[in-house]
Each structure stands twice: as structure tokens, then as C-alpha cells.
N, C-alpha and C. Protein backbone atom coordinates (compact mmCIF):
# COMPACT_ATOMS: atom_id res chain seq x y z
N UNK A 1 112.53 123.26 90.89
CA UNK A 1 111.58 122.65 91.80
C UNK A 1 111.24 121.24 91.28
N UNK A 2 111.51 120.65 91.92
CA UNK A 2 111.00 119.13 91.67
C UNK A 2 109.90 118.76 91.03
N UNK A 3 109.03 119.11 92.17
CA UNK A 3 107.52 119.02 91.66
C UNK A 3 107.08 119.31 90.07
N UNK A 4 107.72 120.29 89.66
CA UNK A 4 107.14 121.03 88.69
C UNK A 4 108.08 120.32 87.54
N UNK A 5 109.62 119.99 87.84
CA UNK A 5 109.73 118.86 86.71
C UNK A 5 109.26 117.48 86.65
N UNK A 6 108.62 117.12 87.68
CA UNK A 6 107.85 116.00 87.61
C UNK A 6 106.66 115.83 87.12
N UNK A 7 106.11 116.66 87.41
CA UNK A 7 104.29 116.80 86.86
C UNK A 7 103.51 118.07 86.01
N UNK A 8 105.40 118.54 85.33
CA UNK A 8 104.94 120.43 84.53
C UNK A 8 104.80 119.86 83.06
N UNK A 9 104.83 118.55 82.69
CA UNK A 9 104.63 118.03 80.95
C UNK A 9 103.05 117.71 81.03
N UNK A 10 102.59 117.80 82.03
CA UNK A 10 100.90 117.04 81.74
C UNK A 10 100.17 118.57 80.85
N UNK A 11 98.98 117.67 79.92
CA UNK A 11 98.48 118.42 79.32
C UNK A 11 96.66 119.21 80.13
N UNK A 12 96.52 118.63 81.18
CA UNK A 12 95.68 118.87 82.24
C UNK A 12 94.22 118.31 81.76
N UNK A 13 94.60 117.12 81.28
CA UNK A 13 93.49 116.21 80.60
C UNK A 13 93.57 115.43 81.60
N UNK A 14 94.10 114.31 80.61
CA UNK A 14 94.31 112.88 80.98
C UNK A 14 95.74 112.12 80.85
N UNK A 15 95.97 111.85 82.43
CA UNK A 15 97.51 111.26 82.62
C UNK A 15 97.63 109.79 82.57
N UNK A 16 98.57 108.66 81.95
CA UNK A 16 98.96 107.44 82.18
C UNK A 16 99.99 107.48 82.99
N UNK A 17 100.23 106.95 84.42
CA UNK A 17 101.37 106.92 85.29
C UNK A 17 101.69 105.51 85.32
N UNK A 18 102.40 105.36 84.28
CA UNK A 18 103.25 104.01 84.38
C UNK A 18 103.89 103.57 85.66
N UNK A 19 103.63 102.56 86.22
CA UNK A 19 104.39 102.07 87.44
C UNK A 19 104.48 103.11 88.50
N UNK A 20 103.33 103.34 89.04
CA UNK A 20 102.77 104.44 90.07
C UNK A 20 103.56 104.13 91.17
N UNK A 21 103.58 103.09 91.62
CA UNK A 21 104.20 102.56 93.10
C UNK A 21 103.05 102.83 93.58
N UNK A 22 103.44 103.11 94.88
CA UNK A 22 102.47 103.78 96.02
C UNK A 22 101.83 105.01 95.99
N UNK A 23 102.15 105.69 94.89
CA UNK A 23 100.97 106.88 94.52
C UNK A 23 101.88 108.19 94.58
N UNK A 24 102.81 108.12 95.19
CA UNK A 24 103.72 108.94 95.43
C UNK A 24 103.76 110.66 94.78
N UNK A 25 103.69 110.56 93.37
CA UNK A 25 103.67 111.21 92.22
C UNK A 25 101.67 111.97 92.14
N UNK A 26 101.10 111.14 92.77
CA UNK A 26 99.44 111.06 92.27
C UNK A 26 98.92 112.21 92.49
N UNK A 27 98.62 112.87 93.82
CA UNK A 27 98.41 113.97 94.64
C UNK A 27 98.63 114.88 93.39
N UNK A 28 99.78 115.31 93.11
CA UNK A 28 100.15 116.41 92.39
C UNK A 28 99.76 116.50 90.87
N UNK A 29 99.96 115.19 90.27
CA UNK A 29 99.59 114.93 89.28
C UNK A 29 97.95 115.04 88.94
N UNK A 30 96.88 114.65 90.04
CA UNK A 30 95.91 114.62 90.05
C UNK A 30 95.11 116.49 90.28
N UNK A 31 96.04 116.93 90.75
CA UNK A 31 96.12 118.17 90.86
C UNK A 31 95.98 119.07 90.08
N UNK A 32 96.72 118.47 88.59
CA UNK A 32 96.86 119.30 87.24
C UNK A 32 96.26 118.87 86.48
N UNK A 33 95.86 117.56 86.45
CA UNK A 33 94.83 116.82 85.58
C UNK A 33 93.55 116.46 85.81
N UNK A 34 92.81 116.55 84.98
CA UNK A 34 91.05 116.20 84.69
C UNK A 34 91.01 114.14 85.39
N UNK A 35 92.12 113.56 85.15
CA UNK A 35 92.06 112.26 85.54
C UNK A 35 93.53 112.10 85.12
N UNK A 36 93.78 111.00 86.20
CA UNK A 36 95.10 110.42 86.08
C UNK A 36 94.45 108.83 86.64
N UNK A 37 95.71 108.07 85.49
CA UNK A 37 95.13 106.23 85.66
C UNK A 37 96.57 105.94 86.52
N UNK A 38 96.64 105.52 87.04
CA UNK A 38 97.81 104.68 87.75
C UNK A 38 98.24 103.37 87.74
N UNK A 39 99.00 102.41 86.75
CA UNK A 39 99.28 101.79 86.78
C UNK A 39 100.51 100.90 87.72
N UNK A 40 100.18 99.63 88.12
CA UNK A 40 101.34 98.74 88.77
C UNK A 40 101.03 97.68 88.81
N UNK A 41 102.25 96.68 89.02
CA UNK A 41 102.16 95.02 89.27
C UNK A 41 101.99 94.69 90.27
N UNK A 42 102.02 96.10 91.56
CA UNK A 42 101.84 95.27 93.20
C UNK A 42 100.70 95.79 93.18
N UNK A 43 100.04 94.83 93.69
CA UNK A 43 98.63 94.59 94.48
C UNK A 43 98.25 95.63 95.46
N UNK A 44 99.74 95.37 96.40
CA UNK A 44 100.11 96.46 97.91
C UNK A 44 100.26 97.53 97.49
N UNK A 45 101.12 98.24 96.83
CA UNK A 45 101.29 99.20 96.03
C UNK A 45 100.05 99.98 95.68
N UNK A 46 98.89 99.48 94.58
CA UNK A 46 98.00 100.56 94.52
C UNK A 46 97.31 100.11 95.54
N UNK A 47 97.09 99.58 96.42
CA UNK A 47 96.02 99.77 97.80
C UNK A 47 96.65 100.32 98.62
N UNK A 48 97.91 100.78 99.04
CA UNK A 48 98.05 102.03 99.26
C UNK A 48 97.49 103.43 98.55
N UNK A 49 98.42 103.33 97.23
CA UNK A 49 97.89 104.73 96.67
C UNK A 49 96.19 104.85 96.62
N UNK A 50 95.11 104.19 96.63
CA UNK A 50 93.80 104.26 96.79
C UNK A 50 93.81 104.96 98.19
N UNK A 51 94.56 103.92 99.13
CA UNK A 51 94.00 104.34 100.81
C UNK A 51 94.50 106.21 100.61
N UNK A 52 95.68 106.44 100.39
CA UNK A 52 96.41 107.48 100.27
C UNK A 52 95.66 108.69 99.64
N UNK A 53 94.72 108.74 98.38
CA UNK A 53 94.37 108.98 97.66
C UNK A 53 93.04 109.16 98.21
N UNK A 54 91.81 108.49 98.76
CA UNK A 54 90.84 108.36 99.15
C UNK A 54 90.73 109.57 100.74
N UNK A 55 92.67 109.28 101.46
CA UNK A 55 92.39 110.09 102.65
C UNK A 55 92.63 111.64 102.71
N UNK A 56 93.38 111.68 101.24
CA UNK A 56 93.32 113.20 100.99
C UNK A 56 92.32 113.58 100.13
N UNK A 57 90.98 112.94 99.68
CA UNK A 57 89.73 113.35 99.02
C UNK A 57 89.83 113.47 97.75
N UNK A 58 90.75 112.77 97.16
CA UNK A 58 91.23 113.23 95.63
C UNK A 58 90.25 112.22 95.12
N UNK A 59 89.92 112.36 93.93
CA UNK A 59 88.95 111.06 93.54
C UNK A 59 88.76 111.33 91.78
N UNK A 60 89.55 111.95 91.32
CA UNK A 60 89.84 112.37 89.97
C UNK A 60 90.77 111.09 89.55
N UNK A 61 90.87 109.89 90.31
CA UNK A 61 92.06 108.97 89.88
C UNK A 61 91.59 107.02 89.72
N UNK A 62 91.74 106.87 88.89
CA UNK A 62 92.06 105.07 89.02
C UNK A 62 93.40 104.42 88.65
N UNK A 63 93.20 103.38 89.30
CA UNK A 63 93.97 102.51 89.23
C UNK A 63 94.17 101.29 89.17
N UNK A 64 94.61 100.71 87.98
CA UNK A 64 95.08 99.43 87.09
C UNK A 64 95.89 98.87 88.23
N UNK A 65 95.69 97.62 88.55
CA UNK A 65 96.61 96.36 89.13
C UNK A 65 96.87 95.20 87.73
N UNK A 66 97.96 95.63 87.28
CA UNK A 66 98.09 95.08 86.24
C UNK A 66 99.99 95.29 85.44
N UNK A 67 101.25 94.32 85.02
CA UNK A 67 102.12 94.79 84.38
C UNK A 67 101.99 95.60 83.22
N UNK A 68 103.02 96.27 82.88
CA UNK A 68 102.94 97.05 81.72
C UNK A 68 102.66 96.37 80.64
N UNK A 69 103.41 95.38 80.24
CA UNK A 69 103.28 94.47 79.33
C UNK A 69 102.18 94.05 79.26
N UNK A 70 101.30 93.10 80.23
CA UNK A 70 100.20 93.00 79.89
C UNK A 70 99.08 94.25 79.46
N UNK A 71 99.12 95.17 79.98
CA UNK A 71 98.36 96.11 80.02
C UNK A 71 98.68 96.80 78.69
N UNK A 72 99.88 96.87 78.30
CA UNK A 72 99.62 97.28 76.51
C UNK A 72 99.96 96.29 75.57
N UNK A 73 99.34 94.81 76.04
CA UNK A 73 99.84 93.73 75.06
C UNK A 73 101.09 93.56 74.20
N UNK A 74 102.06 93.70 74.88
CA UNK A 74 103.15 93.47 73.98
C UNK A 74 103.69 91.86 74.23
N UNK A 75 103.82 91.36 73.13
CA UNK A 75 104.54 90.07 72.96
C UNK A 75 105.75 89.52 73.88
């Protein structure tokens, strides 16, 4: 099952979703976890996953508009 190799390693804490896209992954992920952060470089991208996220009532989630690089300071 897909699902379950996609989102069966979370520890049902707290998730980092590197390069979320459009949230795609979130729903489910947010599902198994206490909080999930969502990271991306498009702007469009997480204002979808918010709109997406907000219309299925999930609210266990934020999300970083921000690159990886910047976001864990690497040189």
C-alpha cells in the first residue's frame, strides 16, 4: 500500500516534510502525527496545501515558505 510506505516511518510526534509541494503527502501524514511542518520554496505551493488543509479541517499542521538550504543554513 502506498500510503503506508509513505507515511508508516513517522514516530506520531512530530514530522519535517521537506519540500511538501502542494500538501499532497499532508492529510495522511497529519493523520499519524501530533504535528507535521511543511516545508517549500513556492509561495503557490504551500497556499495551496493551507487552502487544502484548512478545507479538510486538519489544523495539526504549519507551514514554512522557505528553501531547504536556507531553512537549515547550509553554506
Amino acid at each position: 500500500d502506498t500510503i503506508a510506505r509513505r507515511t508508516g516511518f513517522t514516530n506520531g510526534e512530530r514530522i519535517l516534510d521537506l519540500l511538501c509541494g502542494f500538501g499532497r503527502w499532508t492529510p495522511f501524514l497529519a493523520e499519524q502525527n501530533d504535528l507535521v511542518v511543511g516545508l517549500d520554496v513556492s509561495f503557490d505551493c504551500i497556499t495551496v496545501a493551507q487552502n487544502m488543509c484548512a478545507s479538510l479541517g486538519i489544523h495539526n499542521v504549519e507551514f514554512i515558505n522557505n528553501s531547504v538550504k536556507d531553512f537549515l543554513n547550509f553554506s
